[in-house]
Each structure stands twice: as C-alpha cells, then as structure tokens.
PDB file of N, CA and C in Angstrom:
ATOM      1  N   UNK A   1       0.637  -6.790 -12.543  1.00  0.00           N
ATOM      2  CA  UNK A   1       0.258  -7.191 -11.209  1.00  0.00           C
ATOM      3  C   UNK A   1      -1.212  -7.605 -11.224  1.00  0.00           C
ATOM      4  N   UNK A   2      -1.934  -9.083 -10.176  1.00  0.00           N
ATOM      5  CA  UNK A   2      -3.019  -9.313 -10.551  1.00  0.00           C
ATOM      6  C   UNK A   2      -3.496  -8.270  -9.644  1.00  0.00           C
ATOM      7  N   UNK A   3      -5.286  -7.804  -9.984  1.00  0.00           N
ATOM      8  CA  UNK A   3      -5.619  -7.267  -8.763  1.00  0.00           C
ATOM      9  C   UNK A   3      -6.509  -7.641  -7.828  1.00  0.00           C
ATOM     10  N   UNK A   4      -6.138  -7.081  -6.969  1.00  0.00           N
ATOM     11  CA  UNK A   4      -6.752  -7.670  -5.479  1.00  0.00           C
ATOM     12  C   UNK A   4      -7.850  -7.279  -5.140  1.00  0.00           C
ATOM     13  N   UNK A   5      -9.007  -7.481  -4.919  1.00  0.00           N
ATOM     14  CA  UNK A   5     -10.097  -7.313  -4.590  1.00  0.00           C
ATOM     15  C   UNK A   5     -10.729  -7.633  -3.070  1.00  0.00           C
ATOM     16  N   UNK A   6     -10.753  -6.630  -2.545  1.00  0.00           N
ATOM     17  CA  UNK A   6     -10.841  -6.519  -0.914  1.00  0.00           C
ATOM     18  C   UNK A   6     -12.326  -6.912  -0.541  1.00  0.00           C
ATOM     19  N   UNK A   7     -11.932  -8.428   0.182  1.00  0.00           N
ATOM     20  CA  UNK A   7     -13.299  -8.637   0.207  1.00  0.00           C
ATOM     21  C   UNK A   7     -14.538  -7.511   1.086  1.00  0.00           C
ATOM     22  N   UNK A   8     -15.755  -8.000   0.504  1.00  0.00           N
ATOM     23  CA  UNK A   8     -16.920  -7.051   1.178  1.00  0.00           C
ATOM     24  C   UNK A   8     -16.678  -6.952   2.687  1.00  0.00           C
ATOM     25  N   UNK A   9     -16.683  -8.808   3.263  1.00  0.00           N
ATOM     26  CA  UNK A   9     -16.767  -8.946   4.143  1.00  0.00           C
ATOM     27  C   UNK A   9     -15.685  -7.568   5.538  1.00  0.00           C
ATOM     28  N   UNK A  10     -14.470  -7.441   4.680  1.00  0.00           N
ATOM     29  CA  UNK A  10     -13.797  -7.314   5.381  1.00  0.00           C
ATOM     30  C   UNK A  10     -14.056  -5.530   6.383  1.00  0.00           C
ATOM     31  N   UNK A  11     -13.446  -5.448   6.861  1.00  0.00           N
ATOM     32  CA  UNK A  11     -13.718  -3.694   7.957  1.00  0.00           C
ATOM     33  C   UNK A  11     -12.420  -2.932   7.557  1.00  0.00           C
ATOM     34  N   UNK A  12     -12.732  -1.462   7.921  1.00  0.00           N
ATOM     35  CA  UNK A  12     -12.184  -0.788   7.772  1.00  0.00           C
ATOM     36  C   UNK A  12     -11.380  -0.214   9.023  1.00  0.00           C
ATOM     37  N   UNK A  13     -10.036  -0.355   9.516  1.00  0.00           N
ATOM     38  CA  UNK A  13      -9.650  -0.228  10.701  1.00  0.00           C
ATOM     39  C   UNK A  13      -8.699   1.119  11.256  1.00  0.00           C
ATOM     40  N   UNK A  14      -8.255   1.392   9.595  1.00  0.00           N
ATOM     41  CA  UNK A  14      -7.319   2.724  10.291  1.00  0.00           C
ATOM     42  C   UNK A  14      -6.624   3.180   8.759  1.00  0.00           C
ATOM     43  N   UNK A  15      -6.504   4.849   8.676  1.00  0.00           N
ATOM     44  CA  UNK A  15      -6.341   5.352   7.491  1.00  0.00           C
ATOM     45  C   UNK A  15      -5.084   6.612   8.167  1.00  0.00           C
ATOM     46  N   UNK A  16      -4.058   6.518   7.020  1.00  0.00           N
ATOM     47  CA  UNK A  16      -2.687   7.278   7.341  1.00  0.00           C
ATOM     48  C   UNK A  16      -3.242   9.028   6.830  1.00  0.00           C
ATOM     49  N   UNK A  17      -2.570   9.508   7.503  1.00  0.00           N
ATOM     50  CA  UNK A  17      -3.164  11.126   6.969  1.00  0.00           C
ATOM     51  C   UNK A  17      -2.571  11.445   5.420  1.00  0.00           C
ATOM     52  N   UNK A  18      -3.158  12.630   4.921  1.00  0.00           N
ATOM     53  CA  UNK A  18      -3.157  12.949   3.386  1.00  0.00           C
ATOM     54  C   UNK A  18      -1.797  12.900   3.767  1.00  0.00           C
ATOM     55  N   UNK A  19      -0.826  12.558   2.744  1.00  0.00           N
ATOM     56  CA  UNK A  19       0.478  12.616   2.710  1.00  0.00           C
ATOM     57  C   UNK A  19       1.472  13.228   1.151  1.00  0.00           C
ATOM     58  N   UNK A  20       2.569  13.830   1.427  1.00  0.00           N
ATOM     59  CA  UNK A  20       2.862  14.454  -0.094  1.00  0.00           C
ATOM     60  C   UNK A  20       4.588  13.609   0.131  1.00  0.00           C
ATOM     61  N   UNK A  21       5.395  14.629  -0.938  1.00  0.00           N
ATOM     62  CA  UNK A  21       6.673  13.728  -1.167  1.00  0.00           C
ATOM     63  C   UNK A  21       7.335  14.138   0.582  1.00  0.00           C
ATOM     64  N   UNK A  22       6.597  15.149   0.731  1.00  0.00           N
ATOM     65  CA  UNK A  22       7.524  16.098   1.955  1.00  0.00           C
ATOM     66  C   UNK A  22       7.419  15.060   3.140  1.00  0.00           C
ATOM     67  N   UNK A  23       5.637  15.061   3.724  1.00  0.00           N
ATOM     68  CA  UNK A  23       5.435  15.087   4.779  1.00  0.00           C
ATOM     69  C   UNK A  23       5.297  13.114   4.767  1.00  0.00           C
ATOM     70  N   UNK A  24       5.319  12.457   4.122  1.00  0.00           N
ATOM     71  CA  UNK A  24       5.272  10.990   4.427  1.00  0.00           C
ATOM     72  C   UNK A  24       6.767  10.175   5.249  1.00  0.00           C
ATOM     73  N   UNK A  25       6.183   9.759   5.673  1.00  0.00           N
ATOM     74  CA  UNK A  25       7.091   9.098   6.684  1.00  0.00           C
ATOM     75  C   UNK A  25       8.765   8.278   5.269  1.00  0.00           C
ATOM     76  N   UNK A  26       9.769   9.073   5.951  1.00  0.00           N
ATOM     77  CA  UNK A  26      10.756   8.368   5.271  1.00  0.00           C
ATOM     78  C   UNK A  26      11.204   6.790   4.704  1.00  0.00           C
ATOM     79  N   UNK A  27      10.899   6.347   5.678  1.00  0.00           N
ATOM     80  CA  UNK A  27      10.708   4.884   5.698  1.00  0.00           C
ATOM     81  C   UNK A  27       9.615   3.983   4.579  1.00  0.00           C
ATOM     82  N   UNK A  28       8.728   4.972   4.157  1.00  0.00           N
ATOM     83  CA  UNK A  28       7.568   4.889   2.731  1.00  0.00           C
ATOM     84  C   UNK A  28       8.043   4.738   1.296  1.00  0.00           C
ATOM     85  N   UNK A  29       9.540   5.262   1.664  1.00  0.00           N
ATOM     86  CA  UNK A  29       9.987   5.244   0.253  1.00  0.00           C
ATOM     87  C   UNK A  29      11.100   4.166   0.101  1.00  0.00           C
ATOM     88  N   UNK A  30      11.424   3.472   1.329  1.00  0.00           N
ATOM     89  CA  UNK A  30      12.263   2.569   1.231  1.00  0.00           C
ATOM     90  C   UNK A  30      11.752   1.286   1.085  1.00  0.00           C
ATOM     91  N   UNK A  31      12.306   0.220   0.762  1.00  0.00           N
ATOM     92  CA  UNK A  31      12.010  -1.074   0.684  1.00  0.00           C
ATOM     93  C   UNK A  31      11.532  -1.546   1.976  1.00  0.00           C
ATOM     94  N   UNK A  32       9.862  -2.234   2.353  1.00  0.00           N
ATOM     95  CA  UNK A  32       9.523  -2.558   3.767  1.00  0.00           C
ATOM     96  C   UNK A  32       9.051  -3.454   3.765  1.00  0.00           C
ATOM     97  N   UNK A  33       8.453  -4.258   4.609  1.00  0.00           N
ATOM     98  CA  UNK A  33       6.908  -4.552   5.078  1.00  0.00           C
ATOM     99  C   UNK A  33       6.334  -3.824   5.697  1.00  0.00           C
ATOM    100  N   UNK A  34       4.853  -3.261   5.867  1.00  0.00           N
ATOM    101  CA  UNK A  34       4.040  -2.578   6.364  1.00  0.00           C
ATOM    102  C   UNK A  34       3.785  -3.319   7.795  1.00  0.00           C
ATOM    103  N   UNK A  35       3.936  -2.425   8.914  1.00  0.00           N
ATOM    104  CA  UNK A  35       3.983  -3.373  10.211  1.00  0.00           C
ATOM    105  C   UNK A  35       2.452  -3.558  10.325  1.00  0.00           C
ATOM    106  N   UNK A  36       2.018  -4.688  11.050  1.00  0.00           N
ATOM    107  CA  UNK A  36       0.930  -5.354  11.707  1.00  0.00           C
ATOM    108  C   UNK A  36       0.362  -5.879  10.870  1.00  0.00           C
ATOM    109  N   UNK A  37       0.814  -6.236   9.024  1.00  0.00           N
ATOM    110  CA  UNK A  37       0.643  -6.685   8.148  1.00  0.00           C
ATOM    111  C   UNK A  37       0.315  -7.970   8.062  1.00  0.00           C
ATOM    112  N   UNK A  38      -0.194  -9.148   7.581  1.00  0.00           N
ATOM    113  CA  UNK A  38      -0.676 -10.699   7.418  1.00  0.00           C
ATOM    114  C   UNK A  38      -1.863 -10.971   6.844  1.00  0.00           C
ATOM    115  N   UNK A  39      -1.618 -11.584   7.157  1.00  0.00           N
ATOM    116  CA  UNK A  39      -2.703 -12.816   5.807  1.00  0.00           C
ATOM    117  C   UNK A  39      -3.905 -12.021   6.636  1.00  0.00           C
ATOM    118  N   UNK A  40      -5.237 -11.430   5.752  1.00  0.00           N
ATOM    119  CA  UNK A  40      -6.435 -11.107   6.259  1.00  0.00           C
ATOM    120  C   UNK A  40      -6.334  -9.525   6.165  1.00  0.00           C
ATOM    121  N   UNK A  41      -5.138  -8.756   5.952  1.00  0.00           N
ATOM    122  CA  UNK A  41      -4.897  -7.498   6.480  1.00  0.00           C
ATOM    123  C   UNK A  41      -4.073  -6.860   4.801  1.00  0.00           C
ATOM    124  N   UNK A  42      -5.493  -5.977   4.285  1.00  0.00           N
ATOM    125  CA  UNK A  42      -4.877  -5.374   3.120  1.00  0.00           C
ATOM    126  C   UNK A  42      -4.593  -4.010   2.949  1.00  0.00           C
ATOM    127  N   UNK A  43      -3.632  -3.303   2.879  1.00  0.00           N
ATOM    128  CA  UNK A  43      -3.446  -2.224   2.432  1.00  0.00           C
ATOM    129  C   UNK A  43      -4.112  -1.721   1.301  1.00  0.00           C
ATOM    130  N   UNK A  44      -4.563  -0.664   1.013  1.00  0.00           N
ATOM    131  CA  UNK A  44      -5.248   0.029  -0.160  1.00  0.00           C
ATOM    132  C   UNK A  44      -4.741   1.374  -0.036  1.00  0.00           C
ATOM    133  N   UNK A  45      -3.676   2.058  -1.321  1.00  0.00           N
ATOM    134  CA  UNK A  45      -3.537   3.486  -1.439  1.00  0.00           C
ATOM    135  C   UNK A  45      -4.148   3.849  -2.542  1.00  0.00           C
ATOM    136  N   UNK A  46      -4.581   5.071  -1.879  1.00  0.00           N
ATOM    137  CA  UNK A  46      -5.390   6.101  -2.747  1.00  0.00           C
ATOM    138  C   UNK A  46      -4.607   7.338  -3.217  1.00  0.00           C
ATOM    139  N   UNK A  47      -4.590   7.128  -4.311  1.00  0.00           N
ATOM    140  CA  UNK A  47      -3.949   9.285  -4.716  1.00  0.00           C
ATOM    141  C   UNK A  47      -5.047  10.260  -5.339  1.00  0.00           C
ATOM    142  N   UNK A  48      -4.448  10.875  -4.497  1.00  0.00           N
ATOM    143  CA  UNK A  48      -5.843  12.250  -5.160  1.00  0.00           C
ATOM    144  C   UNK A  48      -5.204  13.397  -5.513  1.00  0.00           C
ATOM    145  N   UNK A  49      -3.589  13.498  -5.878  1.00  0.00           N
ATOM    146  CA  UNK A  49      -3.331  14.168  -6.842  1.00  0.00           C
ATOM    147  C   UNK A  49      -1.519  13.240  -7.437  1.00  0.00           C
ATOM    148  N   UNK A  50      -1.341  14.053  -8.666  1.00  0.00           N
ATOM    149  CA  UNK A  50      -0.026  12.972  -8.777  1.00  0.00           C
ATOM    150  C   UNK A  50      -0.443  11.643  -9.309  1.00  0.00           C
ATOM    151  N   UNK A  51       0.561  11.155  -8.919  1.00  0.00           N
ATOM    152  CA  UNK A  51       0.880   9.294  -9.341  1.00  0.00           C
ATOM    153  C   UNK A  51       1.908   8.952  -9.072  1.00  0.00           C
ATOM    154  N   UNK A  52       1.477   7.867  -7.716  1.00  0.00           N
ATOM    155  CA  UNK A  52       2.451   6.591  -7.237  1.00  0.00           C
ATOM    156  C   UNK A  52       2.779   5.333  -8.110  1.00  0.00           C
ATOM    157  N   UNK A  53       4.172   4.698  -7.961  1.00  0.00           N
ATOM    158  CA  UNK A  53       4.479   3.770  -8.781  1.00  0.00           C
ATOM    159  C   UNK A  53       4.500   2.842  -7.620  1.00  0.00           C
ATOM    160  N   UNK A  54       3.897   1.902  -7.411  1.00  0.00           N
ATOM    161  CA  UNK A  54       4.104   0.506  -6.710  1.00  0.00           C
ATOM    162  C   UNK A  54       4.888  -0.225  -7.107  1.00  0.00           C
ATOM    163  N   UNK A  55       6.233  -0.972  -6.480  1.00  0.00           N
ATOM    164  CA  UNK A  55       7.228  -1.930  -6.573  1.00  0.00           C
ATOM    165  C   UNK A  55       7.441  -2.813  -5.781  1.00  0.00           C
ATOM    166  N   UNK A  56       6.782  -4.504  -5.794  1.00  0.00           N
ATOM    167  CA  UNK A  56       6.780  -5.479  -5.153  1.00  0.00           C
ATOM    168  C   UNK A  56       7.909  -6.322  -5.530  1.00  0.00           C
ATOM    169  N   UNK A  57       8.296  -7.005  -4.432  1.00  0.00           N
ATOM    170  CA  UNK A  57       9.326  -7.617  -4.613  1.00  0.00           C
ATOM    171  C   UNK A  57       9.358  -9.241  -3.823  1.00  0.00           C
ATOM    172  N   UNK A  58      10.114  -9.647  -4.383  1.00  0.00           N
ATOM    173  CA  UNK A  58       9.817 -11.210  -4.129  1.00  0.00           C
ATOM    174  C   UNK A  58      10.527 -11.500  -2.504  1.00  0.00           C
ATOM    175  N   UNK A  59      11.514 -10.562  -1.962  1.00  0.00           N
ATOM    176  CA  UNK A  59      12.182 -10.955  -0.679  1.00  0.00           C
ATOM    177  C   UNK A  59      12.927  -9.792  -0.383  1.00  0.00           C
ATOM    178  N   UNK A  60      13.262  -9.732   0.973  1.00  0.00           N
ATOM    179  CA  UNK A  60      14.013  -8.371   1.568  1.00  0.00           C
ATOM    180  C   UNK A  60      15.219  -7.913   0.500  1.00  0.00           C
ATOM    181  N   UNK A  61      15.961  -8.906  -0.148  1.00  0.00           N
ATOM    182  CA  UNK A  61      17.353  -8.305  -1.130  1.00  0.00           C
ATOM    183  C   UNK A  61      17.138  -8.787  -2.263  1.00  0.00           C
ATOM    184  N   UNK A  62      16.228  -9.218  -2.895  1.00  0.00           N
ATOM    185  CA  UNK A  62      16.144  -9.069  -4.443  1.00  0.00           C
ATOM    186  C   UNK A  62      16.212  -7.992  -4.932  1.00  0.00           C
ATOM    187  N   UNK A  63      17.292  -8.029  -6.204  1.00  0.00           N
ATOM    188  CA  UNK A  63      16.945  -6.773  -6.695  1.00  0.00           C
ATOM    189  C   UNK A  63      16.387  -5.836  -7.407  1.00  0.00           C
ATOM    190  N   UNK A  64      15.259  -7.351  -8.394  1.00  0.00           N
ATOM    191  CA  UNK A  64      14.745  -6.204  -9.238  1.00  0.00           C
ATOM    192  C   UNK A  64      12.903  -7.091  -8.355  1.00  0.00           C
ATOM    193  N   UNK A  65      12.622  -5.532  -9.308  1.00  0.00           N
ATOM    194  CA  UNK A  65      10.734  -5.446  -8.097  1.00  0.00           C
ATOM    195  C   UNK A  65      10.391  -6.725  -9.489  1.00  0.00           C
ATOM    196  N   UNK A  66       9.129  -7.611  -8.784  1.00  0.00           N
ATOM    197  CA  UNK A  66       8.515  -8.770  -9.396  1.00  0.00           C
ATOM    198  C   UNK A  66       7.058  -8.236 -10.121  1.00  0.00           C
ATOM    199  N   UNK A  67       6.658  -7.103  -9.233  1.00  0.00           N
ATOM    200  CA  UNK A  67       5.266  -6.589  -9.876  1.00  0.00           C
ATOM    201  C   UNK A  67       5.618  -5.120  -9.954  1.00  0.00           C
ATOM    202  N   UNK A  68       4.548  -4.048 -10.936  1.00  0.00           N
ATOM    203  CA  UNK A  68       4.628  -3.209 -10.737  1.00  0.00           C
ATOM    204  C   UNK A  68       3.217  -2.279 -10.865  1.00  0.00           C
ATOM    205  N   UNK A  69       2.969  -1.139 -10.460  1.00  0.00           N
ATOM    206  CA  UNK A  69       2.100  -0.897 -10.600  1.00  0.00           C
ATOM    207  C   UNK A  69       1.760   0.900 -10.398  1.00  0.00           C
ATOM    208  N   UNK A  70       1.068   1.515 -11.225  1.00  0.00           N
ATOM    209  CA  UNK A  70       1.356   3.164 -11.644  1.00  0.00           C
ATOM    210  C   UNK A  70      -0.339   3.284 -11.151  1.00  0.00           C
ATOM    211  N   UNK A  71      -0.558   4.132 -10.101  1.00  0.00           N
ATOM    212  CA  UNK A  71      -1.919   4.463  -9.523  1.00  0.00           C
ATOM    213  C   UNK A  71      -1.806   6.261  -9.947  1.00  0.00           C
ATOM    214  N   UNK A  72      -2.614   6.559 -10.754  1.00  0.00           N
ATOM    215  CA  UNK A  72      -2.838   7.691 -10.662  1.00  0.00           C
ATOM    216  C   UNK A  72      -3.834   8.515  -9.921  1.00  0.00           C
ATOM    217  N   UNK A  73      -4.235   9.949 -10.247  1.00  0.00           N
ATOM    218  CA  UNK A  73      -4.936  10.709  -9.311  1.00  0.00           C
ATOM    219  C   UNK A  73      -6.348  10.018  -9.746  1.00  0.00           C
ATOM    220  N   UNK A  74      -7.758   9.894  -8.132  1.00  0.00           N
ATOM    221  CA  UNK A  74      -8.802   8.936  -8.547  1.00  0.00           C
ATOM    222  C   UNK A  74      -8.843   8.137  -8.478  1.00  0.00           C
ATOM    223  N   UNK A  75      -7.149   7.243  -8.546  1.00  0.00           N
ATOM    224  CA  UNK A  75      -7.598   5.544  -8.541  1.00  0.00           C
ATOM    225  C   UNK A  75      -6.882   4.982  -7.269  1.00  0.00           C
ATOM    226  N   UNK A  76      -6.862   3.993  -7.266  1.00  0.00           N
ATOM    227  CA  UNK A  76      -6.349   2.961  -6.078  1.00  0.00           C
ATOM    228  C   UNK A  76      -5.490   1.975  -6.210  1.00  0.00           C
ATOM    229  N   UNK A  77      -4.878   1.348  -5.243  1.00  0.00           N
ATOM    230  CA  UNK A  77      -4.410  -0.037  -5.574  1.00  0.00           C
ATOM    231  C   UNK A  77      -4.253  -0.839  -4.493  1.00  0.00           C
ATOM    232  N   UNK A  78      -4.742  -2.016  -4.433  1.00  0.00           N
ATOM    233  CA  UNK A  78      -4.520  -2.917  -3.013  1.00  0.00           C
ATOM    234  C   UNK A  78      -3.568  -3.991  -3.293  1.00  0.00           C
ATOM    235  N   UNK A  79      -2.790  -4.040  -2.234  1.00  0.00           N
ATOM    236  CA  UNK A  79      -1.730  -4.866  -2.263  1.00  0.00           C
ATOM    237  C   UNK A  79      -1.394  -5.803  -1.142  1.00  0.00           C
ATOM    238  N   UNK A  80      -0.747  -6.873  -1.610  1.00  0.00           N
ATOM    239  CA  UNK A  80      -0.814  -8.020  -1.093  1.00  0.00           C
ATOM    240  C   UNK A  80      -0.321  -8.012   0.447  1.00  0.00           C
ATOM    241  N   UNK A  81      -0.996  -8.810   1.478  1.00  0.00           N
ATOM    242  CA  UNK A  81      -0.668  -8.738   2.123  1.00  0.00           C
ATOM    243  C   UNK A  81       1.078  -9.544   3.132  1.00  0.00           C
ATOM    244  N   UNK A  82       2.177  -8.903   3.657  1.00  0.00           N
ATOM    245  CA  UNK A  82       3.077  -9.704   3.888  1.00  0.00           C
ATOM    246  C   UNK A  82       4.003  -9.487   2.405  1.00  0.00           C
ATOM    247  N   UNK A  83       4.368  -8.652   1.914  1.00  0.00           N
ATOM    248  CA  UNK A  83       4.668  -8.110   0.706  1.00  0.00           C
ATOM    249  C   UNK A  83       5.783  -7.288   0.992  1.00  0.00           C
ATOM    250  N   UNK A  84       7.351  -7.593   0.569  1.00  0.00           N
ATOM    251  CA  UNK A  84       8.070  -6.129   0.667  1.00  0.00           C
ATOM    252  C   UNK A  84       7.753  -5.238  -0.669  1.00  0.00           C
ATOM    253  N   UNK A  85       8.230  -4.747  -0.706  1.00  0.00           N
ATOM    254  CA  UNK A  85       7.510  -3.613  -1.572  1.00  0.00           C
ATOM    255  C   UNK A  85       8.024  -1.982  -1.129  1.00  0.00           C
ATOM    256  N   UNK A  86       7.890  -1.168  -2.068  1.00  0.00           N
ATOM    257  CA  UNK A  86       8.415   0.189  -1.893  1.00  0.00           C
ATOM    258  C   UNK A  86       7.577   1.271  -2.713  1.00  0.00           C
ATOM    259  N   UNK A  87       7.413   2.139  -2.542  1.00  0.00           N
ATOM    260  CA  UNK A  87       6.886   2.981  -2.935  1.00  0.00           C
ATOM    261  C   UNK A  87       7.286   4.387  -3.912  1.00  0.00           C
ATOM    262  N   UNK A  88       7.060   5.032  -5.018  1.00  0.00           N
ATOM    263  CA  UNK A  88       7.861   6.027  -5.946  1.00  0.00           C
ATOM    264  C   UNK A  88       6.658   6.974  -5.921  1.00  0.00           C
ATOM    265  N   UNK A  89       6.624   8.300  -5.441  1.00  0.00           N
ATOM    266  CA  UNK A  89       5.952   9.509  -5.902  1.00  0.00           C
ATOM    267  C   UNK A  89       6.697  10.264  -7.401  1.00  0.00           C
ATOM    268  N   UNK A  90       5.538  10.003  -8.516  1.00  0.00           N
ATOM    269  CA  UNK A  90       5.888   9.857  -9.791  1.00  0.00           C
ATOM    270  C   UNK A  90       5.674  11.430 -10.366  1.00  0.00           C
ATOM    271  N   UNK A  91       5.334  12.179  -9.211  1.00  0.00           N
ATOM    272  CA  UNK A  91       5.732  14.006  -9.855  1.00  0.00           C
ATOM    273  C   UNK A  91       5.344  14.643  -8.029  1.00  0.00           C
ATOM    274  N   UNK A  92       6.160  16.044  -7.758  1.00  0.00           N
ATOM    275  CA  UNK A  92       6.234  16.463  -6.786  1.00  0.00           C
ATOM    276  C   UNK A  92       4.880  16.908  -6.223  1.00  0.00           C
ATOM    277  N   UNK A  93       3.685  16.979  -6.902  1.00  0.00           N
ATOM    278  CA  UNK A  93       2.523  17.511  -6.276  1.00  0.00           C
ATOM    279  C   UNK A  93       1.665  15.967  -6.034  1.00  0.00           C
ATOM    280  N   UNK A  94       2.837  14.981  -5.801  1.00  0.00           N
ATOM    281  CA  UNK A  94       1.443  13.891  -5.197  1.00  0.00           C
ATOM    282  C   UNK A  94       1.258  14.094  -3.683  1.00  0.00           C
ATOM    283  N   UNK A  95       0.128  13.757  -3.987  1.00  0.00           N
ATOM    284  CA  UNK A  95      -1.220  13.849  -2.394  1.00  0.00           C
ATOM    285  C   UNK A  95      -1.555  12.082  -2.222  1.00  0.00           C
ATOM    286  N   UNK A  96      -1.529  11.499  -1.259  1.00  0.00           N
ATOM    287  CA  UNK A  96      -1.663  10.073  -0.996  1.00  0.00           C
ATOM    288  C   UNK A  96      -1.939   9.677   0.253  1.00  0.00           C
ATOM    289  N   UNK A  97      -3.002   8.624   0.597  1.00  0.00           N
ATOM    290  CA  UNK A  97      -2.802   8.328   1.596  1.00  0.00           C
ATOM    291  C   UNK A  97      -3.276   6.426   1.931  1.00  0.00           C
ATOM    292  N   UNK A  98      -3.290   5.703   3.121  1.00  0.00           N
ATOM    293  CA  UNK A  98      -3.206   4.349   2.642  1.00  0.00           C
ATOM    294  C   UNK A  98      -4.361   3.750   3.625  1.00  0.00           C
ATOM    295  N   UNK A  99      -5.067   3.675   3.144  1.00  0.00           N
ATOM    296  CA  UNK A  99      -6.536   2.547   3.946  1.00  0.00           C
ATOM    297  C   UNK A  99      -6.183   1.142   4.605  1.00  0.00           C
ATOM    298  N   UNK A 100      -6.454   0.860   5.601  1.00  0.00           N
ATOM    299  CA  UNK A 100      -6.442  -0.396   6.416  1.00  0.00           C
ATOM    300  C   UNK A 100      -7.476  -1.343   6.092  1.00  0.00           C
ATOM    301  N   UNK A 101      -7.702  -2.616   5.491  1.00  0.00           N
ATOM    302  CA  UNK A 101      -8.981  -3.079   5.393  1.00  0.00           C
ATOM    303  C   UNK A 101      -8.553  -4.882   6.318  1.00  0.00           C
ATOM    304  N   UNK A 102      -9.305  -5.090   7.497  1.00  0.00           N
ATOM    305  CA  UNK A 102      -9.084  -6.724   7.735  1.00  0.00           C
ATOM    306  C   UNK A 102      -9.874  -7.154   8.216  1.00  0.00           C
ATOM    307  N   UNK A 103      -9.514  -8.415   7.693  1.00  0.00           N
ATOM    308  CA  UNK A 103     -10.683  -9.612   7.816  1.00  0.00           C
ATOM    309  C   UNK A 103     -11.735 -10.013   9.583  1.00  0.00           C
ATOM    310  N   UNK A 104     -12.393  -9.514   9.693  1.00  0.00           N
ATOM    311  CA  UNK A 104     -12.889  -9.539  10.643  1.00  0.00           C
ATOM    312  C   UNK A 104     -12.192 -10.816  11.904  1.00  0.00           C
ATOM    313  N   UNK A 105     -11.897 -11.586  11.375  1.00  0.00           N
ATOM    314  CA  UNK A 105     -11.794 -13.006  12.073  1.00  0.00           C
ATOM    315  C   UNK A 105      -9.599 -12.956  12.641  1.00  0.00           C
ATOM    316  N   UNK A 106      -9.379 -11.862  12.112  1.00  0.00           N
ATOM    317  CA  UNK A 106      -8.201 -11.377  12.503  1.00  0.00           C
ATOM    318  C   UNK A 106      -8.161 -10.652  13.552  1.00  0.00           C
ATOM    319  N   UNK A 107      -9.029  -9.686  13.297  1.00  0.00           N
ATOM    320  CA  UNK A 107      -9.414  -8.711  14.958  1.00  0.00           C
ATOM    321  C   UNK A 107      -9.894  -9.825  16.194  1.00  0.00           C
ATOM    322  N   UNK A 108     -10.873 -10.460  15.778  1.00  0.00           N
ATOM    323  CA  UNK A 108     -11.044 -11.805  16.580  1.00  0.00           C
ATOM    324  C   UNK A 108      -9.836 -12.239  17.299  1.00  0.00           C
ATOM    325  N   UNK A 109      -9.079 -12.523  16.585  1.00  0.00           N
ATOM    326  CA  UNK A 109      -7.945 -13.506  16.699  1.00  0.00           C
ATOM    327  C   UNK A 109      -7.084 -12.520  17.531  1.00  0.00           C
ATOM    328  N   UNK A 110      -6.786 -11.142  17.603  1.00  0.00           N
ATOM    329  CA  UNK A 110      -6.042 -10.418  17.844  1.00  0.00           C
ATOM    330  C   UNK A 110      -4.532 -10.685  17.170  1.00  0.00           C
TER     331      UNK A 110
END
C-alpha cells in the first residue's frame, strides 16, 4: 500500500475513543465506508497495543482486498479517503483508536 501523508495544512476534527476487540463498534470489522468520508477527509489509526491488519478494497463486492496493511503497537496508518475497506484486530489485547484529519477548505465548504 502507498503511504499517505496527511497534509500539514490539514486540521484535526474528531478522534474515536480507545477501542479493543470488545468495545469497538461492530460495524469496524465489517466491510464499509467510513461515514462523512471524501476527498480532503483522512482517516489515521493509531494502535497502542496489539496490531491491526488494514484491508482495502477496490468496490463494495470484490472479493479479494487490493491493499494491505499490518500497523503495529506505536505506529499508524492513513488511509485513503472514500475507500471500502475493513478492519482485522491481529491478537486479543489490541487497544486502537482513529484520528479525523480535513482539509480546511472542506469545513469551508461544509
């Protein structure tokens, strides 16, 4: 997967609470789009214990993922925006949670 680099410019708008395999919203582990998602508007997850596997996919019913990507505890990963994609907690003590970053000229725009 290439990586994405969140521009400087952009703000920080809203962050999901620490989350584990238990307490994350069901719907995290299924195949989605992230709502209020678009061009300007990047997701960034962080794990701070464990390791998430990222699985992007080219359209709602393809079946195999197009990118992939293994974030362990410490690191990050930002992902594209407008992206289905799904999510794998890769041992039972992951801790995770997912940063909002957008382009100023989007909030503008509403």
């Amino acid at each position: 997967m290439q990586r994405i680099v969140i521009p400087t410019h952009y703000v920080h708008v809203r962050s999901t609470p620490l989350w584990t395999k238990e307490t994350a919203p069901a719907s995290i582990w299924q195949r989605h789009l992230d709502a209020g998602t678009r061009q300007g508007v990047n997701p960034r997850l962080c794990v701070m214990q464990g390791a998430i596997r990222y699985y992007g996919y080219a359209d709602e019913t393809s079946p195999e993922p197009v990118e992939m990507l293994t974030i362990e505890a410490g690191q990050f990963g930002v992902f594209p925006a407008e992206k289905w994609h799904r999510i794998e907690a890769l041992s039972d003590d992951t801790v995770f949670n997912v940063d909002f970053w957008v382009d100023p000229k989007v909030l503008i725009e509403g």
